[in-house]
N, C-alpha and C. Protein backbone atom coordinates (compact mmCIF):
# COMPACT_ATOMS: atom_id res chain seq x y z
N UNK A 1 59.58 64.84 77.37
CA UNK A 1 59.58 63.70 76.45
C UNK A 1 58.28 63.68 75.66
N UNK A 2 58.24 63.29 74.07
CA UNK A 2 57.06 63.41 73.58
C UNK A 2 56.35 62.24 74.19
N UNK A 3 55.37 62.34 74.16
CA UNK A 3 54.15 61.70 74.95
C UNK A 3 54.10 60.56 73.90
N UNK A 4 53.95 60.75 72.88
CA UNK A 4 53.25 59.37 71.45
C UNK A 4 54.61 58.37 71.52
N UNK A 5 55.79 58.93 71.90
CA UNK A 5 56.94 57.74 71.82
C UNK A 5 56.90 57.46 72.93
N UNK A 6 56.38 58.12 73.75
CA UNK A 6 56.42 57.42 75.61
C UNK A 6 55.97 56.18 75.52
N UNK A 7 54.36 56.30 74.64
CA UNK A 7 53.47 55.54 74.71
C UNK A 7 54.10 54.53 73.55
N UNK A 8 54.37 54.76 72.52
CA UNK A 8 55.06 53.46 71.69
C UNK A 8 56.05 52.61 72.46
N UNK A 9 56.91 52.93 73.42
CA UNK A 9 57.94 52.55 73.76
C UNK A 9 57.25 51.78 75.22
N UNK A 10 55.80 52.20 75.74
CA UNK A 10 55.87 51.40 76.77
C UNK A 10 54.84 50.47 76.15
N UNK A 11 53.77 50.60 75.36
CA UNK A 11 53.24 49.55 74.91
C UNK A 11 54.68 48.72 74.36
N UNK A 12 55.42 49.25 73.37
CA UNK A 12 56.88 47.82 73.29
C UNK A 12 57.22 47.00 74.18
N UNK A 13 57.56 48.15 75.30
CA UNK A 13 57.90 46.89 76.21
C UNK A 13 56.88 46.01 76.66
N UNK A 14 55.56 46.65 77.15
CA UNK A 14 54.48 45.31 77.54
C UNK A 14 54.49 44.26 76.59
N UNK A 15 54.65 44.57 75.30
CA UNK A 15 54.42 43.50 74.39
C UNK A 15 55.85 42.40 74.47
N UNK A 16 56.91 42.88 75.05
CA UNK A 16 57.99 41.76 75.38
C UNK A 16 57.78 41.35 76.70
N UNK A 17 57.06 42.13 78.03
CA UNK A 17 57.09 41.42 79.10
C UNK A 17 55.48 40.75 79.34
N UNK A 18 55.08 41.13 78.49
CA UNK A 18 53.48 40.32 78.50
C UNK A 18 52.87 40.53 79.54
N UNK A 19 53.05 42.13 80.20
CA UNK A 19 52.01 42.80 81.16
C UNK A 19 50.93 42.80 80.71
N UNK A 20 50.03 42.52 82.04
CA UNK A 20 48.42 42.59 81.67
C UNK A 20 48.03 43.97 82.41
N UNK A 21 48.93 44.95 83.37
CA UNK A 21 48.75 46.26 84.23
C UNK A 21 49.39 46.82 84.15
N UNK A 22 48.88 48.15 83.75
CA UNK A 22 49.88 49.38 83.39
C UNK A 22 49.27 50.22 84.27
N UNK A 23 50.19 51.51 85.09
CA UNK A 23 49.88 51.88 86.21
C UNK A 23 49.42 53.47 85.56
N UNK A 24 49.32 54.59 85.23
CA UNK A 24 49.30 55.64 84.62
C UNK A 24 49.28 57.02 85.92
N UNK A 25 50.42 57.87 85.97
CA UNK A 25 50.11 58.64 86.96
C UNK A 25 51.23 59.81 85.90
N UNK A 26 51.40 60.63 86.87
CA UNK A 26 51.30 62.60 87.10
C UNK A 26 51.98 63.05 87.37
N UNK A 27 53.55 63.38 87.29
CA UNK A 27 54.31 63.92 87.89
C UNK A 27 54.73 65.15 88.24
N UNK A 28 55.50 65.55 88.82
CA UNK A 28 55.46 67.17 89.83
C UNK A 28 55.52 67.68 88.37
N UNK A 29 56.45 67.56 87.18
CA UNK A 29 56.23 68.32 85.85
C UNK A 29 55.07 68.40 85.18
N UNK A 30 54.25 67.86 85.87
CA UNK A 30 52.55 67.63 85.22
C UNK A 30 52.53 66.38 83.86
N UNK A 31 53.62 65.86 83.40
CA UNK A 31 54.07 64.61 82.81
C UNK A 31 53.21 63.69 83.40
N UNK A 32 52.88 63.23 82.05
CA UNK A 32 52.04 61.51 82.24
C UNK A 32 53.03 60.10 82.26
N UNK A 33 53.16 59.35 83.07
CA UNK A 33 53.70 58.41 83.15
C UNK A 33 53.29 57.35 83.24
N UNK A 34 53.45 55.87 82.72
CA UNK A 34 53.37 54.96 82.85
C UNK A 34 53.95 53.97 82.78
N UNK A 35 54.06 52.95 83.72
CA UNK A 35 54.35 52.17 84.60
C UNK A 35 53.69 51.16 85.22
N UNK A 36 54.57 49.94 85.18
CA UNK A 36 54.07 48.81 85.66
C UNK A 36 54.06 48.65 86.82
N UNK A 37 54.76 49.34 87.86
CA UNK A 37 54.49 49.19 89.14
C UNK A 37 53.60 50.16 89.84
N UNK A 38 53.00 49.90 90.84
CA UNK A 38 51.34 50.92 91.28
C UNK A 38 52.37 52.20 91.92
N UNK A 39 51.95 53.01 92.04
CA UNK A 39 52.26 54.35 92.74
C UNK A 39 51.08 54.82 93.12
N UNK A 40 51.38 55.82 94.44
CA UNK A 40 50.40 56.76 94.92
C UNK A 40 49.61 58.19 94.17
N UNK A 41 48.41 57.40 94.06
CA UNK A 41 47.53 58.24 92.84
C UNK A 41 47.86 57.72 91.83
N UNK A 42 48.54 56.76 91.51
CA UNK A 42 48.18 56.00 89.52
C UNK A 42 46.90 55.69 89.86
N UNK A 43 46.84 55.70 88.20
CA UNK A 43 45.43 55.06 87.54
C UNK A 43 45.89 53.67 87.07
N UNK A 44 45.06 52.57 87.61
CA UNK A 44 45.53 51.57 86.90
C UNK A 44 44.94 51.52 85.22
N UNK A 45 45.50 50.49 84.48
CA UNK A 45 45.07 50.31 83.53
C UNK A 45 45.22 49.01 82.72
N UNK A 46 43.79 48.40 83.00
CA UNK A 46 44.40 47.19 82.14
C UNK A 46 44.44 46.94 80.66
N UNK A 47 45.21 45.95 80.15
CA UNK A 47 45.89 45.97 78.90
C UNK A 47 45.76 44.35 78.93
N UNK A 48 44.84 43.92 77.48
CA UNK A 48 45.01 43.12 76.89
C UNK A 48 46.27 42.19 77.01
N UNK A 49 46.42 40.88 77.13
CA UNK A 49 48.05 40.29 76.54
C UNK A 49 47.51 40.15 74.94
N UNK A 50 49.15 40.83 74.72
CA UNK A 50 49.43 40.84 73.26
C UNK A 50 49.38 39.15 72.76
N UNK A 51 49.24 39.10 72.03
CA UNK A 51 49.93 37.88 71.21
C UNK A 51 50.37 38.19 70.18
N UNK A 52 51.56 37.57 70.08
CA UNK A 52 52.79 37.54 69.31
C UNK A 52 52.47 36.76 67.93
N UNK A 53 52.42 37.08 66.68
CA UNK A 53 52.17 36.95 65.37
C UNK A 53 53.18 36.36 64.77
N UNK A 54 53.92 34.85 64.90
CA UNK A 54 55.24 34.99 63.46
C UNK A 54 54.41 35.21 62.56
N UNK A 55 54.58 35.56 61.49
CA UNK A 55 55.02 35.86 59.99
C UNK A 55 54.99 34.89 59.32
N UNK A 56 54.65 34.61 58.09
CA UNK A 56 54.54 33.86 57.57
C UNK A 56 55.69 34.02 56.48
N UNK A 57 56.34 32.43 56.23
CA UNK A 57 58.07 32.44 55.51
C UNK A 57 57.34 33.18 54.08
N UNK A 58 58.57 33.47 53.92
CA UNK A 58 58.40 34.71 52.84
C UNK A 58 58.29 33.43 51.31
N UNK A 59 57.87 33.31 50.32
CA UNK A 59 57.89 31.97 49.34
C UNK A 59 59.03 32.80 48.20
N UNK A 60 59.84 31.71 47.85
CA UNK A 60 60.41 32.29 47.15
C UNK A 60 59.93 32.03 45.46
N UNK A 61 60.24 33.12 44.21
CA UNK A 61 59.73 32.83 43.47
C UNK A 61 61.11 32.60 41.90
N UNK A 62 60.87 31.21 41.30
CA UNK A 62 61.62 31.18 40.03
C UNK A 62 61.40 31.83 39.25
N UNK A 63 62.30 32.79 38.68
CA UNK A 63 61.95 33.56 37.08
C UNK A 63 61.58 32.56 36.08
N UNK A 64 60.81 32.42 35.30
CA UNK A 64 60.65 31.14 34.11
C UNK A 64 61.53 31.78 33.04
N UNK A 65 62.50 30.94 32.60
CA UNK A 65 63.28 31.65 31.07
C UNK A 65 62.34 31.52 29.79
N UNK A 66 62.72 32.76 29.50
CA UNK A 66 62.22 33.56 28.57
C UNK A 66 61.81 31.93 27.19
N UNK A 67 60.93 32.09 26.68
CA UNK A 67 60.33 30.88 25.59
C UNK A 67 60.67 30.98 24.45
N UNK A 68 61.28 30.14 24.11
CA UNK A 68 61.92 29.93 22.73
C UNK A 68 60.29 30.02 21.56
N UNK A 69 59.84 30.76 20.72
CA UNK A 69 59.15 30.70 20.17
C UNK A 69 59.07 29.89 18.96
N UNK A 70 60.12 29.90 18.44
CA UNK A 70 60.94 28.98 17.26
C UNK A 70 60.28 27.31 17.57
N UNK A 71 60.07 27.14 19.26
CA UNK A 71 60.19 25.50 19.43
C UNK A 71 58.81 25.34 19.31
N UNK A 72 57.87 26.29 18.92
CA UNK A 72 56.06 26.39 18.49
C UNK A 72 56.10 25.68 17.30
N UNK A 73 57.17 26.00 16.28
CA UNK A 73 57.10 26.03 15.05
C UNK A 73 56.57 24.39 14.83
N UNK A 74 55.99 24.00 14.35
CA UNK A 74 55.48 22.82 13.88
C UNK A 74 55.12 22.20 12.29
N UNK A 75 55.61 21.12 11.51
CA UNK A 75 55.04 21.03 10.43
C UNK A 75 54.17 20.13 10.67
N UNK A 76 53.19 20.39 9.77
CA UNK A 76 51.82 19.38 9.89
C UNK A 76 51.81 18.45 8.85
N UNK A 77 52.42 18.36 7.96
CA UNK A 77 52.25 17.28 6.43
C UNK A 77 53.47 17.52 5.89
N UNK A 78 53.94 16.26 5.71
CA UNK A 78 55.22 15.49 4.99
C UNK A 78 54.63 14.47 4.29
N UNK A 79 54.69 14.20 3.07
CA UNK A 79 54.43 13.32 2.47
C UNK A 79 55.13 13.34 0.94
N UNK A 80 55.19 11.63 0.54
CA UNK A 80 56.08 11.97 -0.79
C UNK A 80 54.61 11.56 -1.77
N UNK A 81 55.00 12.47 -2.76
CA UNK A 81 53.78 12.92 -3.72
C UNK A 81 54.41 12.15 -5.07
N UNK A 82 55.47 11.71 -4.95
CA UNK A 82 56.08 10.92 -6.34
C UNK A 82 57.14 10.04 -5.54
N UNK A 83 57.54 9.11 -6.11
CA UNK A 83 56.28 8.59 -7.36
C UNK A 83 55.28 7.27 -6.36
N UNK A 84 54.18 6.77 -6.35
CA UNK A 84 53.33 6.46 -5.54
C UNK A 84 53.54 5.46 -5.04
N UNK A 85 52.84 4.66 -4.05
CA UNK A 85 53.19 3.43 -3.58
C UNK A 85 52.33 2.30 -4.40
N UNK A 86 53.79 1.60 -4.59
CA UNK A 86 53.85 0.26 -5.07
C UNK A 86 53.46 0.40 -6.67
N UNK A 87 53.99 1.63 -7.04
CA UNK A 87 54.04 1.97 -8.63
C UNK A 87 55.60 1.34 -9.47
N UNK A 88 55.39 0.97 -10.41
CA UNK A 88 56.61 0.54 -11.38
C UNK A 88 56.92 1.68 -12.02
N UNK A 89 58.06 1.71 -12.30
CA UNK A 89 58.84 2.66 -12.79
C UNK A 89 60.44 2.08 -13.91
N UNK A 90 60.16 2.23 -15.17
CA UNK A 90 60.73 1.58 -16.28
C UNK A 90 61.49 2.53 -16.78
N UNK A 91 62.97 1.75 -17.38
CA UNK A 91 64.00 3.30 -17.48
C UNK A 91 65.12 2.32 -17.63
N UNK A 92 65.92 2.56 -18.54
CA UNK A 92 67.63 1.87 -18.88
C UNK A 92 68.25 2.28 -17.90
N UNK A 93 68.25 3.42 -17.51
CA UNK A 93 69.04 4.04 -16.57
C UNK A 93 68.90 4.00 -15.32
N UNK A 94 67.45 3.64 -15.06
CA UNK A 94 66.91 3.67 -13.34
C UNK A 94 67.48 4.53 -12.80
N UNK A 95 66.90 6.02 -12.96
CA UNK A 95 66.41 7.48 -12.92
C UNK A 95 65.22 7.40 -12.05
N UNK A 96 64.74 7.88 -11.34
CA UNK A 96 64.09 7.74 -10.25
C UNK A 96 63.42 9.22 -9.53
N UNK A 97 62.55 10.04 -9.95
CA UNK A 97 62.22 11.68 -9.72
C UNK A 97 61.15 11.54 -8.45
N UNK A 98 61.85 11.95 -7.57
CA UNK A 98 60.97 11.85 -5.92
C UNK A 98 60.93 13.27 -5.76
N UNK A 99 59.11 13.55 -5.71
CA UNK A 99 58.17 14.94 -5.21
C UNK A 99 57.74 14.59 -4.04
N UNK A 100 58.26 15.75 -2.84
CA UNK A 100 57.52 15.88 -1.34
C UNK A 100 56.56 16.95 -1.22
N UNK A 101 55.72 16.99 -0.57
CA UNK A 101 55.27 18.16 -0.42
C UNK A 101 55.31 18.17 1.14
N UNK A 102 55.63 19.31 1.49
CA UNK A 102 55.27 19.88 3.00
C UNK A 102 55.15 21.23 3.43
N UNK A 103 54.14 20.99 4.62
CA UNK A 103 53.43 22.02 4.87
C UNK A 103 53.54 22.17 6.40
N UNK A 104 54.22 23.31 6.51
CA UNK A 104 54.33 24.85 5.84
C UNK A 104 55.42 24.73 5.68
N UNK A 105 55.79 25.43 4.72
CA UNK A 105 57.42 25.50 3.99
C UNK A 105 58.49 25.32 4.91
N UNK A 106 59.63 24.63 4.65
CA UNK A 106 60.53 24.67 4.81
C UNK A 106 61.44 26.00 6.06
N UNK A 107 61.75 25.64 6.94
CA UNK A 107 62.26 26.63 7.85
C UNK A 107 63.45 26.39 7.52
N UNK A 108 64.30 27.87 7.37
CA UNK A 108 65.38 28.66 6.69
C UNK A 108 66.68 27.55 7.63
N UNK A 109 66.45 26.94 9.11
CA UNK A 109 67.45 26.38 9.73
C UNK A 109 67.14 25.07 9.37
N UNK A 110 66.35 24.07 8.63
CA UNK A 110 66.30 23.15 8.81
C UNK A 110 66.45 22.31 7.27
N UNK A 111 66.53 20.78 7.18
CA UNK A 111 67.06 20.34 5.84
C UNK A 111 65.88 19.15 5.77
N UNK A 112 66.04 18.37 4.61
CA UNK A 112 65.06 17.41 4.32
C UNK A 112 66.41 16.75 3.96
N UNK A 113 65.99 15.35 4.17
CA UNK A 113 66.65 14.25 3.80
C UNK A 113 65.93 13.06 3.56
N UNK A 114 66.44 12.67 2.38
CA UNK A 114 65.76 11.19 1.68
C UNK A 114 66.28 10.12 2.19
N UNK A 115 66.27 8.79 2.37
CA UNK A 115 66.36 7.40 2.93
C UNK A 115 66.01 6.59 1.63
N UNK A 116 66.32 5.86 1.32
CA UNK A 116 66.77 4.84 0.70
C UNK A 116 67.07 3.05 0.90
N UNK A 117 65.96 2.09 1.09
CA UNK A 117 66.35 1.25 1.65
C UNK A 117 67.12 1.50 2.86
N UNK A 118 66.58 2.57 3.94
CA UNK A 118 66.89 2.77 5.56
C UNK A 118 68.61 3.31 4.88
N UNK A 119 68.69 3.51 4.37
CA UNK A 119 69.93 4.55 4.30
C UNK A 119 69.72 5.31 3.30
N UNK A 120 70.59 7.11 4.39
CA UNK A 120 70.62 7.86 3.59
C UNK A 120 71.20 8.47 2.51
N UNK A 121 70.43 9.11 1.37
CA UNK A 121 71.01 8.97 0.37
C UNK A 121 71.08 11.03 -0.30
N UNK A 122 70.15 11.17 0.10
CA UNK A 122 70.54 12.82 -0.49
C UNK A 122 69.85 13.94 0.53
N UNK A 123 70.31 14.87 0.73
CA UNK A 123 69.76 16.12 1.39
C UNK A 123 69.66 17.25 1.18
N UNK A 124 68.29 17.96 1.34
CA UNK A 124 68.72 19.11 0.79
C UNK A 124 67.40 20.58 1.17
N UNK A 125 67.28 21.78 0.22
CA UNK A 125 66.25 21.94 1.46
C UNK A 125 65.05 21.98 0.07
N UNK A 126 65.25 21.70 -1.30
CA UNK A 126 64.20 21.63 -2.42
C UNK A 126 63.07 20.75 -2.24
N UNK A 127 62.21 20.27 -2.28
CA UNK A 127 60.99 19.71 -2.68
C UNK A 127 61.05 18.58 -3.21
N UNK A 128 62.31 18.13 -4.21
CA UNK A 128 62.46 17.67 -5.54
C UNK A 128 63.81 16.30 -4.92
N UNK A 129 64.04 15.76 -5.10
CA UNK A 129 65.26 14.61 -4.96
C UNK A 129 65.39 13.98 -6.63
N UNK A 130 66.01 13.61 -7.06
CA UNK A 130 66.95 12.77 -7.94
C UNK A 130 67.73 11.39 -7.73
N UNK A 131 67.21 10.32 -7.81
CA UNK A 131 67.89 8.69 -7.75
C UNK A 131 68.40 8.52 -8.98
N UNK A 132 69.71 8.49 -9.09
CA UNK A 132 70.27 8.06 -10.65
C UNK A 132 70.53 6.78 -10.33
N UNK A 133 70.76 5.99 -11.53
CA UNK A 133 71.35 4.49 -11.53
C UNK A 133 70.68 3.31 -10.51
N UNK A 134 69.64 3.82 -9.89
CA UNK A 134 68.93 2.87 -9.20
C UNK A 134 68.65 1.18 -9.58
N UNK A 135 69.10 0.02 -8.99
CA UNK A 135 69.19 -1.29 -9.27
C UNK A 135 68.06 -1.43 -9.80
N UNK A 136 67.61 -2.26 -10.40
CA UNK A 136 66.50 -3.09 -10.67
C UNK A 136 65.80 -4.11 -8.70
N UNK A 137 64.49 -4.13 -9.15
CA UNK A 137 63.84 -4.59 -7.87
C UNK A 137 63.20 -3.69 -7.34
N UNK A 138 62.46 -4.23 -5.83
CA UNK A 138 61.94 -3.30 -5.04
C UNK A 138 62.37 -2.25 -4.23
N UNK A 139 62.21 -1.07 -4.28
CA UNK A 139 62.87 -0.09 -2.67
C UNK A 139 62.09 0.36 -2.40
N UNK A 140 62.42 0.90 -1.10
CA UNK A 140 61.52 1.90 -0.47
C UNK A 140 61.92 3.26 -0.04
N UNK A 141 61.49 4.01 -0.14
CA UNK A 141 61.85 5.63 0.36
C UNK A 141 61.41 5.80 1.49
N UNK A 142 62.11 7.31 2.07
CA UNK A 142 61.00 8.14 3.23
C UNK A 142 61.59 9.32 3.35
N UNK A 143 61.04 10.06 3.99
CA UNK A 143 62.14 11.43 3.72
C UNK A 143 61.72 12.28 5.50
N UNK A 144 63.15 13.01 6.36
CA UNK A 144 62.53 12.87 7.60
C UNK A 144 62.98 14.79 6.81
N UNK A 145 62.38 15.54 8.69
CA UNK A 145 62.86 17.07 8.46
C UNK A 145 63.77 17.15 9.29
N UNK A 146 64.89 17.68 9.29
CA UNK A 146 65.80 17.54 10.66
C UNK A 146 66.19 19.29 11.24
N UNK A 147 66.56 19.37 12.12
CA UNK A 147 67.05 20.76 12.49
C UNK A 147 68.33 20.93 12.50
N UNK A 148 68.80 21.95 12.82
CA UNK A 148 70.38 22.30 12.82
C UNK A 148 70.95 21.28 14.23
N UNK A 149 70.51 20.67 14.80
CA UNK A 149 70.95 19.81 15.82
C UNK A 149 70.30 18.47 15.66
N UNK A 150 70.01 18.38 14.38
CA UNK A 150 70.11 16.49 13.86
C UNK A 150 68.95 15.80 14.69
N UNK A 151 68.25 16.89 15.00
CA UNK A 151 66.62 16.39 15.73
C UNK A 151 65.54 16.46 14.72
N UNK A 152 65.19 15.04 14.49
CA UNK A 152 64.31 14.81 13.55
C UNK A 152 62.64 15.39 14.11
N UNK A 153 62.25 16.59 13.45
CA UNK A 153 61.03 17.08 13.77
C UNK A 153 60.10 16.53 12.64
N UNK A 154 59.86 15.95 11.82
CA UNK A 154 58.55 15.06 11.01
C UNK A 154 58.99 14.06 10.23
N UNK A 155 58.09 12.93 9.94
CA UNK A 155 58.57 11.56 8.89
C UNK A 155 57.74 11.52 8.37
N UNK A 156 58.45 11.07 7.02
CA UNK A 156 56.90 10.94 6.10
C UNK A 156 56.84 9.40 6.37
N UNK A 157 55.71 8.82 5.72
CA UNK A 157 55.30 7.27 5.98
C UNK A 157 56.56 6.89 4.65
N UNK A 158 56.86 5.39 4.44
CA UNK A 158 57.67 4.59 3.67
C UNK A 158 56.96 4.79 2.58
N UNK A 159 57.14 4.63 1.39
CA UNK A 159 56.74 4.26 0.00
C UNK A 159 57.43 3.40 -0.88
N UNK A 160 56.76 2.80 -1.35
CA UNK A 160 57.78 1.24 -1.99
C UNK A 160 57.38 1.21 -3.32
N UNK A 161 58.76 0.71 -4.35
CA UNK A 161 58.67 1.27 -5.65
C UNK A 161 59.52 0.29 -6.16
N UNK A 162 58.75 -0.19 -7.36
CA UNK A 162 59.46 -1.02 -8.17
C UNK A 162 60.46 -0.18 -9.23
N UNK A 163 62.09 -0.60 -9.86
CA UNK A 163 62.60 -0.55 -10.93
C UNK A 163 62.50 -1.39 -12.08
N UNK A 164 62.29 -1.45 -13.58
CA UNK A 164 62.36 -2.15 -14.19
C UNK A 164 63.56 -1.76 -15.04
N UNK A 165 64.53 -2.62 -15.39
CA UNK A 165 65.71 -2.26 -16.14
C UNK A 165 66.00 -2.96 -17.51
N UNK A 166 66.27 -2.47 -18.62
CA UNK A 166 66.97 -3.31 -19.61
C UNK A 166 68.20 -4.39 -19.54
N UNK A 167 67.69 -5.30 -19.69
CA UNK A 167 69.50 -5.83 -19.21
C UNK A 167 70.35 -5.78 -20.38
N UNK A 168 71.67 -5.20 -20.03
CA UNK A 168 72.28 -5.26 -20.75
C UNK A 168 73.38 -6.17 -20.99
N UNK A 169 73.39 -6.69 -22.86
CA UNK A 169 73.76 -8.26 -22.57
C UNK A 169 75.44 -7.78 -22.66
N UNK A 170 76.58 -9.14 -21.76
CA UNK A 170 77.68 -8.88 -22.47
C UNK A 170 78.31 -9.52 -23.27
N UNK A 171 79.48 -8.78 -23.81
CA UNK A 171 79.93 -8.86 -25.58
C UNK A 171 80.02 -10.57 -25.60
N UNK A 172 80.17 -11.44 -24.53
CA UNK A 172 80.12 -13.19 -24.85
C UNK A 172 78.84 -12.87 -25.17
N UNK A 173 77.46 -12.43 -24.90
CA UNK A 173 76.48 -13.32 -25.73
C UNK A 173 75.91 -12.42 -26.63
N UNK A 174 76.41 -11.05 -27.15
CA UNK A 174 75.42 -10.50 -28.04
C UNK A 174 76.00 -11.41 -29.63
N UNK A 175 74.99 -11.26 -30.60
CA UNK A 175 75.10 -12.19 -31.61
C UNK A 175 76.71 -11.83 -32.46
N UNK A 176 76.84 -12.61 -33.18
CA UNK A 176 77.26 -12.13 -34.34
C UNK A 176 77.01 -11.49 -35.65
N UNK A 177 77.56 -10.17 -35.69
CA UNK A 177 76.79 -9.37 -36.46
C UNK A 177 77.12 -10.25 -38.18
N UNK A 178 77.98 -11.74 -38.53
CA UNK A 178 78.57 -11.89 -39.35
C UNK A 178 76.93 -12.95 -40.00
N UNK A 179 76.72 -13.55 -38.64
CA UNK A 179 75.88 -14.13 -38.71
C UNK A 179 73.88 -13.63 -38.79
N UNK A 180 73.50 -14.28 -39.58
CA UNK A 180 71.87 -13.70 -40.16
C UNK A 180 71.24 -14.27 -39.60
N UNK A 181 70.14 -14.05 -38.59
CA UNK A 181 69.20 -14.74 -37.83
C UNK A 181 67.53 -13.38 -38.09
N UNK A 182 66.88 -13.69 -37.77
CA UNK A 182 65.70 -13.45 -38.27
C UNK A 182 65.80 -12.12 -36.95
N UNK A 183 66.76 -12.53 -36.21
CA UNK A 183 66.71 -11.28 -35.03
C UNK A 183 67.83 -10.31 -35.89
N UNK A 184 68.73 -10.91 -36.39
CA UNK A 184 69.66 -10.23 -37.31
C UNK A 184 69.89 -10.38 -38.44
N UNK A 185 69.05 -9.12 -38.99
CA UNK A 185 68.79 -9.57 -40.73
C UNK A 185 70.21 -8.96 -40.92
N UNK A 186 69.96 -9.42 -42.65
CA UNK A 186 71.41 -8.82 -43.31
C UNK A 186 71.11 -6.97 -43.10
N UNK A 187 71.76 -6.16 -43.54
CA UNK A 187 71.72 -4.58 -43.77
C UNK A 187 70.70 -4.28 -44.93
N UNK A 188 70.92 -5.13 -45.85
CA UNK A 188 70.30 -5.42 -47.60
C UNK A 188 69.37 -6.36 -47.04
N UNK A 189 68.75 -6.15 -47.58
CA UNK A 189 67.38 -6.96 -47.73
C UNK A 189 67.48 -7.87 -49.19
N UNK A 190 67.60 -9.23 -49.58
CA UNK A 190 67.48 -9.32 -50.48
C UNK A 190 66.12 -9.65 -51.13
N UNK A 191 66.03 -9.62 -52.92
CA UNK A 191 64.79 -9.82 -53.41
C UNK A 191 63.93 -10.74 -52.41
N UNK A 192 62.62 -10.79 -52.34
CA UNK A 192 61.53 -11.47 -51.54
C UNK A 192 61.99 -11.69 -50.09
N UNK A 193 62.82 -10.57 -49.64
CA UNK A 193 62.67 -10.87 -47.95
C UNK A 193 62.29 -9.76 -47.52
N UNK A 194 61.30 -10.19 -46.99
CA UNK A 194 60.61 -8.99 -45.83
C UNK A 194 60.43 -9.25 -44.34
N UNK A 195 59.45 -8.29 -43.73
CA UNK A 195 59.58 -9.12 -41.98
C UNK A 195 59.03 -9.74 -41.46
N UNK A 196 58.26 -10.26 -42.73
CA UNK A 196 57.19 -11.28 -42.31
C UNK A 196 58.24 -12.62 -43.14
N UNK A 197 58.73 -12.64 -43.97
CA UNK A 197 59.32 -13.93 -45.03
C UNK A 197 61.28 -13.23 -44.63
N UNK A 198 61.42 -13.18 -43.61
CA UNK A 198 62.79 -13.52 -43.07
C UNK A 198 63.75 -14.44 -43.62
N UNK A 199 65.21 -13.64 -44.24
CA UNK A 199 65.97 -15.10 -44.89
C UNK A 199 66.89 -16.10 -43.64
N UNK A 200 66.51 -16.86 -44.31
CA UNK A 200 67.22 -17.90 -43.86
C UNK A 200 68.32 -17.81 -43.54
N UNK A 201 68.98 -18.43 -42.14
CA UNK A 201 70.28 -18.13 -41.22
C UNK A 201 71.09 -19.09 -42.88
N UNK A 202 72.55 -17.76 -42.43
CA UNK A 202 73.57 -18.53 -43.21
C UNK A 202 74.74 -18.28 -42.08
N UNK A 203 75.37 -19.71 -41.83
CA UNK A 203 76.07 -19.65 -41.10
C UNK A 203 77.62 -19.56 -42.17
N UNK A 204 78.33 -19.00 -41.15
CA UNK A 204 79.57 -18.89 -42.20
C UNK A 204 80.25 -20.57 -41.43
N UNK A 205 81.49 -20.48 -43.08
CA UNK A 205 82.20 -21.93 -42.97
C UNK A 205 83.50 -21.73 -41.33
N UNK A 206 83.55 -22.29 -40.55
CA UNK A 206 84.56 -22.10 -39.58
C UNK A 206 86.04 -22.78 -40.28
């Protein structure tokens, strides 16, 4: 028998029976043996008690998923650059030209949208918005950035803006064109009337 597994296999076992004496002797084959019980002519031999080591639990470890780099992306400045706060703005039509600027441009997945007295009114991914026909009075704007999943990533602050409008009169009160008032001269001008010496209203006979 090889001798080095003799010896692995009986230190094994001491280490399960927690011998402190191992006997070591000689046999008629000239073989080394050892053994826990004494024989005539062993060598004793003492042996340490083992102590037994658990292990420490093995830790288990989470993969982290892979990082969306896209969700770094950040804009730093939204702001509307037209037209300013608490500026008047005069126009028959109440036409209305709203400039944003933001920084850093526009990402290829995402949209801008304008607000309007808290509702929205146009979207898009330009710089630039367009209010046609806007009432007369005060409003206010704001414009947010949104993503392809309607998650608002920046707001600009409110801006508040007056309309001024022509009113336009209807056909009950505009004049009669039959009738001459100094607001409605004749077409002809006659001798000595000018726009300072205005002729005199002629009302027609009813």
């Amino acid at each position: 028998m090889n001798i080095k597994l003799l010896i692995s296999l009986i230190f094994l076992f001491v280490t399960y029976v927690h011998a402190e004496t191992v006997y070591k002797a000689v046999d008629a084959d000239g073989n080394i043996v050892f053994s826990d019980v004494p024989s005539k002519g062993a060598e004793e031999i003492k042996i340490k008690k083992v102590q037994a080591i658990n292990p420490p639990k093995a830790r288990s470890f989470k993969l982290s998923p892979e990082r969306d780099n896209s969700k770094k992306f950040n804009y730093t400045k939204l702001v509307i650059a037209s037209p300013e706060n608490d500026s008047t703005i005069h126009g028959g039509e109440g036409n209305v030209n709203i400039a944003v600027t933001l920084e850093p441009e526009l990402n290829e997945k995402d949209v801008m949208v304008l607000s309007m007295d808290g509702k929205e009114m146009l979207s898009g991914k330009a710089p630039q918005f367009l209010l046609a026909n806007v009432d007369r009075g005060t409003h206010s704007i704001s414009v947010v950035v949104k993503n392809e999943d309607e998650i608002v990533l920046k707001r600009s602050a409110k801006v508040t803006f007056h309309v001024r409008r022509i009113a336009q009169l209807s056909p009950e009160l505009r004049p009669d064109p039959k009738v001459v008032t100094p607001l409605n001269p004749p077409k002809t001008l006659q001798p000595g009337v000018s726009p300072t010496n205005p002729p005199k209203p002629v009302i027609p006979n009813s």
